[in-house]
Protein backbone atom coordinates (compact mmCIF):
# COMPACT_ATOMS: atom_id res chain seq x y z
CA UNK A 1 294.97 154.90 313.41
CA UNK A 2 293.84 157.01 310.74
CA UNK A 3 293.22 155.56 307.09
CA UNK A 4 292.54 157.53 304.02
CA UNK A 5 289.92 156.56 302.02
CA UNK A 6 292.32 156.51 298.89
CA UNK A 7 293.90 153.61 300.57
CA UNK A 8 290.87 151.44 301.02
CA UNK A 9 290.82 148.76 298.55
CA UNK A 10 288.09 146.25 300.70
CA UNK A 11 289.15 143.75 302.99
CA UNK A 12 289.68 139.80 302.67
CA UNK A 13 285.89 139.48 303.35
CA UNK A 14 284.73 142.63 300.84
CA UNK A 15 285.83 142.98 297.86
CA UNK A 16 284.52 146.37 296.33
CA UNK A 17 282.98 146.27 292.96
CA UNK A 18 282.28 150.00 292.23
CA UNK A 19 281.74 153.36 293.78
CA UNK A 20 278.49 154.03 294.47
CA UNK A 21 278.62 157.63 295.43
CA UNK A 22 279.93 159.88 298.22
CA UNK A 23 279.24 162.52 300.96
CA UNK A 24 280.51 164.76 303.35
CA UNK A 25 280.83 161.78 305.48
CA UNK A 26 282.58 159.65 303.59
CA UNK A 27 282.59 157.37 299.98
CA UNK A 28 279.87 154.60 299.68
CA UNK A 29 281.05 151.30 297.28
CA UNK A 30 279.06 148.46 296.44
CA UNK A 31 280.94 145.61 297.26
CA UNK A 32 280.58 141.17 297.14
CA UNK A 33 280.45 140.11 300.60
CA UNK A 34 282.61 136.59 300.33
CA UNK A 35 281.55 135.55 303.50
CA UNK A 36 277.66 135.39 302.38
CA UNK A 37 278.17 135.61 299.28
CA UNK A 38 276.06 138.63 298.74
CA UNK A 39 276.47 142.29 297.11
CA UNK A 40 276.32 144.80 299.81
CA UNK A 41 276.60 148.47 300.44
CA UNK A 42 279.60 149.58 301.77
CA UNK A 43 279.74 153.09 303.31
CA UNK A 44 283.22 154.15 304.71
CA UNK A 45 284.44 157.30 306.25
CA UNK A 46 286.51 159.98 304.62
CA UNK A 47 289.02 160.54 307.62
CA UNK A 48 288.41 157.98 310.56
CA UNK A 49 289.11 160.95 313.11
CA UNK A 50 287.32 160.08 316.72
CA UNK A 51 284.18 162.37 315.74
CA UNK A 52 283.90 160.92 312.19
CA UNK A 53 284.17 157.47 314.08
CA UNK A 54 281.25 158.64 316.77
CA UNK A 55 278.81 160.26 314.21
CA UNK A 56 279.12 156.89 311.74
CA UNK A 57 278.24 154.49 315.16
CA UNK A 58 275.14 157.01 315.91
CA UNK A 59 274.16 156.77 312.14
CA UNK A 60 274.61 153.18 311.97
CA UNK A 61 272.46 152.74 315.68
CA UNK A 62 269.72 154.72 314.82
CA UNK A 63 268.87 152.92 311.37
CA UNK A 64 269.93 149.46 312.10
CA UNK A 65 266.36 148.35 313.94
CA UNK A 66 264.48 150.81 311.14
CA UNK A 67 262.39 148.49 308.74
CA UNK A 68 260.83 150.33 306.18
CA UNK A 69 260.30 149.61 302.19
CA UNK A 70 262.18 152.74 301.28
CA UNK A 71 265.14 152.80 303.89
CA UNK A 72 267.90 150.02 303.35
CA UNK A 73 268.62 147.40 305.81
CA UNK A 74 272.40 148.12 307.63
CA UNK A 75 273.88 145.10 308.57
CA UNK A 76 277.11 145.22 310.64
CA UNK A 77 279.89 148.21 312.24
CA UNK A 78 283.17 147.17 310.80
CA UNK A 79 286.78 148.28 311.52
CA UNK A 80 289.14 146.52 309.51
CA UNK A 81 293.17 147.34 309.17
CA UNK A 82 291.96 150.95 310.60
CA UNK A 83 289.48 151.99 307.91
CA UNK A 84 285.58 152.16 309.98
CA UNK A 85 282.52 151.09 307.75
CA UNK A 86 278.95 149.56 308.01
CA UNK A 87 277.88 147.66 305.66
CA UNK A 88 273.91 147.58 304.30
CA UNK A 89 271.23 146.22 301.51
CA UNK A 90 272.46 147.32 297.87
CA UNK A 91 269.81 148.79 295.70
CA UNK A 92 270.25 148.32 292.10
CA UNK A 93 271.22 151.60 290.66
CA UNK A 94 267.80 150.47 287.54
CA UNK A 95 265.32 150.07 290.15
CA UNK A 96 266.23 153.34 291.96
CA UNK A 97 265.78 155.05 288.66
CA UNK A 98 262.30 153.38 288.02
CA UNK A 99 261.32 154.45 291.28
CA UNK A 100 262.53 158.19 291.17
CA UNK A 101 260.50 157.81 287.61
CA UNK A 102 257.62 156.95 289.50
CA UNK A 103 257.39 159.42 291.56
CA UNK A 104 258.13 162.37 289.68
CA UNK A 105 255.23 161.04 287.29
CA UNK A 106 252.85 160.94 290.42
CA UNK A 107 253.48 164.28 291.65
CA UNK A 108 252.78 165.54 288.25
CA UNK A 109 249.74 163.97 287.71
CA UNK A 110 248.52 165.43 291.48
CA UNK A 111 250.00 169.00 290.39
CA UNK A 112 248.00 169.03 287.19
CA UNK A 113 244.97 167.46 288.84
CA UNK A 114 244.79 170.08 291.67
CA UNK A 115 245.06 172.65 288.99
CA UNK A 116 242.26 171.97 286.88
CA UNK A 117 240.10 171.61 290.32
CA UNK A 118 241.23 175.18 291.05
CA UNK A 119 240.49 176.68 287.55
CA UNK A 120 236.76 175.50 287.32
C-alpha cells in the first residue's frame, strides 16, 4: 500500500505537533508520543514505494546503535495504516540555534587567529 504523505495526520499513538522540516526522502514532524508520553521526531517517507521503504530500514539500522552527543537517538521502525516512519530524540529547534551560534563563532575566532600567525 502506498500512502501519501499529505494524508498522514499521526497515528493513535503519535500525534504530530509541527513540521519540522523535509528532504528528498521524505517530511520530518515533531510529534507527542502518547504511549511514553514524550515529544519525538518523526521522520516519514514521501512515497512508501519498496526502495523508499528499503533505503529508510538501512538509514534507520545504521544509526540506531550510533551514540554520539551530536547525532540523535532513533528509537523504533514503524508502519502504521501504510505510511513507514522511525521515530527519534527531538532537539529543540533554540538549542540547535545556540549550537550552530557556537560554532560559527569558533571557527571565526580560529580563522582570525591563524591569520594574524601568518601575517607576523
Amino acid at each position: 500500500m502506498e500512502a501519501s504523505p499529505a494524508t498522514f495526520r499521526g497515528t493513535d499513538r503519535f500525534a504530530l505537533l509541527d513540521r519540522v522540516g523535509e528532504g528528498g526522502m521524505g517530511v520530518v514532524y515533531r510529534a507527542h508520543d502518547r504511549e511514553r508520553d514524550v515529544v519525538v521526531a518523526l521522520k516519514t517517507l514521501t512515497r512508501a514505494s519498496a526502495s523508499a521503504i528499503y533505503q529508510l530500514k538501512k538509514e534507520f539500522r545504521g544509526l540506531a546503535d550510533l551514540v554520539h552527543p551530536n547525532v540523535v537517538q532513533l528509537y523504533e521502525l514503524v508502519c502504521a495504516d501504510g505510511h513507514w516512519f522511525f521515530t527519534m530524540g527531538a532537539r529543540r529547534r533554540r538549542a540547535l540555534r545556540r549550537r550552530g551560534a557556537r560554532r560559527r563563532r569558533r571557527r571565526r575566532h580560529r580563522t582570525g587567529a591563524g591569520l594574524g600567525r601568518e601575517i607576523s
